[in-house]
C-alpha atoms as a PDB file:
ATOM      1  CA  UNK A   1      11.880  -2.625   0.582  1.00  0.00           C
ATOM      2  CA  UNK A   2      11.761  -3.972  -3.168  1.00  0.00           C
ATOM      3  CA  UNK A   3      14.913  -3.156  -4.932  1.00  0.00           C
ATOM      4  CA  UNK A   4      13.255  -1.572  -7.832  1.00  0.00           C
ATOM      5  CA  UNK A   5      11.688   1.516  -6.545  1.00  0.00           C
ATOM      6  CA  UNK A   6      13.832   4.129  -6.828  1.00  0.00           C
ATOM      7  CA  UNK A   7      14.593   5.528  -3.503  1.00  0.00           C
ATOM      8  CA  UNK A   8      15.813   8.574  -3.780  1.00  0.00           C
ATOM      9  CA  UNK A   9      12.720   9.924  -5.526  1.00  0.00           C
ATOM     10  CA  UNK A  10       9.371  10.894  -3.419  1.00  0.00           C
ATOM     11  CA  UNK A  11       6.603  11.635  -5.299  1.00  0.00           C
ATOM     12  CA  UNK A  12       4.272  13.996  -3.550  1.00  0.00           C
ATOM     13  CA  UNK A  13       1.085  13.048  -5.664  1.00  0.00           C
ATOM     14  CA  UNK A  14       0.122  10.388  -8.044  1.00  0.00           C
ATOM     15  CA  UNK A  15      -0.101  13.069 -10.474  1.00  0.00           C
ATOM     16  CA  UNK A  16       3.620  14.319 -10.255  1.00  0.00           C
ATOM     17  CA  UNK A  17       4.270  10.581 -10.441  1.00  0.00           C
ATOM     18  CA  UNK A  18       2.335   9.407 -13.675  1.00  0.00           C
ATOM     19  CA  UNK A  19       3.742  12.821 -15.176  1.00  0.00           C
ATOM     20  CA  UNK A  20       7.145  11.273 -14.406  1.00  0.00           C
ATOM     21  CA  UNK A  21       6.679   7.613 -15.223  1.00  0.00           C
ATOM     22  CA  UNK A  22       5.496   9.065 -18.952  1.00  0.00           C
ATOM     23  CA  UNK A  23       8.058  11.448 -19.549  1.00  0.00           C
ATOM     24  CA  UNK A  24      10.693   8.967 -18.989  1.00  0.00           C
ATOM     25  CA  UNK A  25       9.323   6.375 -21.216  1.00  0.00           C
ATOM     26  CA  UNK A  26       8.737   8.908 -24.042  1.00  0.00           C
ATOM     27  CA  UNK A  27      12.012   9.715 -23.362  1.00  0.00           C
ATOM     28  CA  UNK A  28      13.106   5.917 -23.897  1.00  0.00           C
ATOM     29  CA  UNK A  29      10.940   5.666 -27.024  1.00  0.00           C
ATOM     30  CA  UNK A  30      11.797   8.805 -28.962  1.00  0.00           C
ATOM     31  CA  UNK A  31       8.706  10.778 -28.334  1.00  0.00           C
ATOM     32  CA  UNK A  32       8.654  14.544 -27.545  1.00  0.00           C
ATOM     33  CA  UNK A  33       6.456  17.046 -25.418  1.00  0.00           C
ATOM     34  CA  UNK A  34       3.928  14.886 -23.929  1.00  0.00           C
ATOM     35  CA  UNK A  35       1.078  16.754 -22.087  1.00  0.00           C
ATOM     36  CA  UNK A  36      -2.272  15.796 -20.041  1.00  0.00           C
ATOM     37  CA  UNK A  37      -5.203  16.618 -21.778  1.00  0.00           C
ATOM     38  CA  UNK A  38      -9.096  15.157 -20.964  1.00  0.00           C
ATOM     39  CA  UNK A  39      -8.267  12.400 -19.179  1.00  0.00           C
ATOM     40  CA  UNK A  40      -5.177  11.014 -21.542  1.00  0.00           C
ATOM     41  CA  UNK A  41      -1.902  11.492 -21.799  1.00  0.00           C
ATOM     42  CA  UNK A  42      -0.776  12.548 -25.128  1.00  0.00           C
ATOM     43  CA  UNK A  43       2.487  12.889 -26.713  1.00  0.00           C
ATOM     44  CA  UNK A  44       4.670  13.298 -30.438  1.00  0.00           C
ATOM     45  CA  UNK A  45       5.900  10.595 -31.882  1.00  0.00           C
ATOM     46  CA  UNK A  46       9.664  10.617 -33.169  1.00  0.00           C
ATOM     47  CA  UNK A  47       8.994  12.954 -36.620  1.00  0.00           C
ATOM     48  CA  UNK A  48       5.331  13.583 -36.024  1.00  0.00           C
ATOM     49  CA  UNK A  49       3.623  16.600 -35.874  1.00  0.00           C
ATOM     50  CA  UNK A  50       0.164  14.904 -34.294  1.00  0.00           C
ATOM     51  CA  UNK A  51       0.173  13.871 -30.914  1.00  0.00           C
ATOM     52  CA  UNK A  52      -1.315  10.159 -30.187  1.00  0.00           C
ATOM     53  CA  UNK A  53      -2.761   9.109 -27.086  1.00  0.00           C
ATOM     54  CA  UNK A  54       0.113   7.001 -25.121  1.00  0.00           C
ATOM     55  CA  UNK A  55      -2.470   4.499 -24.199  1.00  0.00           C
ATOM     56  CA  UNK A  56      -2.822   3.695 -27.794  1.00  0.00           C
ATOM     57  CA  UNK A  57       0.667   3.314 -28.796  1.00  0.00           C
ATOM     58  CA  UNK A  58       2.203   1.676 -25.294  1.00  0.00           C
ATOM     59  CA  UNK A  59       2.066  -2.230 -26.249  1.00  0.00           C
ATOM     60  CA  UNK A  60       1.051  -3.680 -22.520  1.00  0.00           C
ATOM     61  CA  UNK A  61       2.447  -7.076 -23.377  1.00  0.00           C
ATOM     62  CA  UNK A  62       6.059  -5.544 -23.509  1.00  0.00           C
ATOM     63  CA  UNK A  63       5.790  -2.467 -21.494  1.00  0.00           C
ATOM     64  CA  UNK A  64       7.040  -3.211 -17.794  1.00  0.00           C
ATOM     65  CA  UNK A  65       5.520  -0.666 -14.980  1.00  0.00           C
ATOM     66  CA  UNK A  66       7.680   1.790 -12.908  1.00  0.00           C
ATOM     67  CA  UNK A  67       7.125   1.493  -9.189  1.00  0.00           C
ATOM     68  CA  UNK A  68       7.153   4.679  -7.340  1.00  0.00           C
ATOM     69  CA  UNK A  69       6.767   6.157  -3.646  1.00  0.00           C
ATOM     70  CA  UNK A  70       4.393   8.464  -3.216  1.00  0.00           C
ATOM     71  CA  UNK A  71       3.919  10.721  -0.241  1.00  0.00           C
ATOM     72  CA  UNK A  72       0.809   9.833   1.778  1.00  0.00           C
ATOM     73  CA  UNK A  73       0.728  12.596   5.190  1.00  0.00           C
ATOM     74  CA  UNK A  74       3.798  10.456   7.060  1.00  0.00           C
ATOM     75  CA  UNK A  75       4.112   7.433   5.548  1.00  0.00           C
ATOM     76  CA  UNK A  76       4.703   6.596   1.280  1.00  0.00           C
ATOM     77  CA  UNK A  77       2.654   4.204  -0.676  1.00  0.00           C
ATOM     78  CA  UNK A  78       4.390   2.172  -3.119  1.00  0.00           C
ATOM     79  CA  UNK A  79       2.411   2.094  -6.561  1.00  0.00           C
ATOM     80  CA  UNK A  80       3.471   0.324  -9.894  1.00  0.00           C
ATOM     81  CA  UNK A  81       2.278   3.027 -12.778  1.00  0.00           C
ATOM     82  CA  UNK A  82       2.514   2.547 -16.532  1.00  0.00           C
ATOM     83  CA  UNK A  83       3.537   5.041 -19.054  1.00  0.00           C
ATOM     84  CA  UNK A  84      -0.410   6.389 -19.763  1.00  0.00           C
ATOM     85  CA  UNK A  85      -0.998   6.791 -16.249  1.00  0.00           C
ATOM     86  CA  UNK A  86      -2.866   3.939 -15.649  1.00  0.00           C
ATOM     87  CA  UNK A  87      -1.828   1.863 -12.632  1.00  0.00           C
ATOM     88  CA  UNK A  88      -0.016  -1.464 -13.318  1.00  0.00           C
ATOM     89  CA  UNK A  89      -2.583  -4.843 -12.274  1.00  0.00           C
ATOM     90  CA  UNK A  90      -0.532  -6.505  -9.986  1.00  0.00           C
ATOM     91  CA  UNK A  91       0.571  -9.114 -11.848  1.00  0.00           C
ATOM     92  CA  UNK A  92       2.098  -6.836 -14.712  1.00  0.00           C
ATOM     93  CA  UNK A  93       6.013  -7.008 -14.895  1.00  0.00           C
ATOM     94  CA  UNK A  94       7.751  -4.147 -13.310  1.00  0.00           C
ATOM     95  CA  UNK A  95      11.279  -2.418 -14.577  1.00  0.00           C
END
């Protein structure tokens, strides 16, 4: 199994893992109390008091993807997500 998916973590939907994958970047950037809202997520940006969409703020040239496992009925699927959700091409870098 590739070394960077974290093992220990089972995602049981893709939504559980995207809400992840964001939070933790956010996290890693200085934003605050991201949320999903019509399609996007959104979040606060460090001293901001309107949230931006993360898909217009991630730069995709220097943001890696986090692979995660996600449950599937008995077996787990291996997907590489980015930070707004969106799943990674497959040539993208991954963390």
């Amino acid at each position: 199994m590739d070394d960077s998916i974290n093992n220990l973590i089972i995602y049981p939907n893709i939504e559980t893992a995207a809400a992840a994958v964001c939070r933790k970047w956010c996290q890693q950037q200085g934003y605050t109390d991201s949320f999903y809202l019509h399609g996007s997520w959104w979040t606060f940006p460090p001293q901001g008091v309107m949230p931006v969409k993360i898909h217009h703020v991630i730069d995709l040239a220097q943001t890696k993807a986090e692979r995660v496992l996600i449950k599937y009925y008995s077996i787990a699927l291996s997907v590489a997500l980015l930070p707004d959700g969106c799943i990674a091409p497959h040539n993208h870098p991954e963390v």
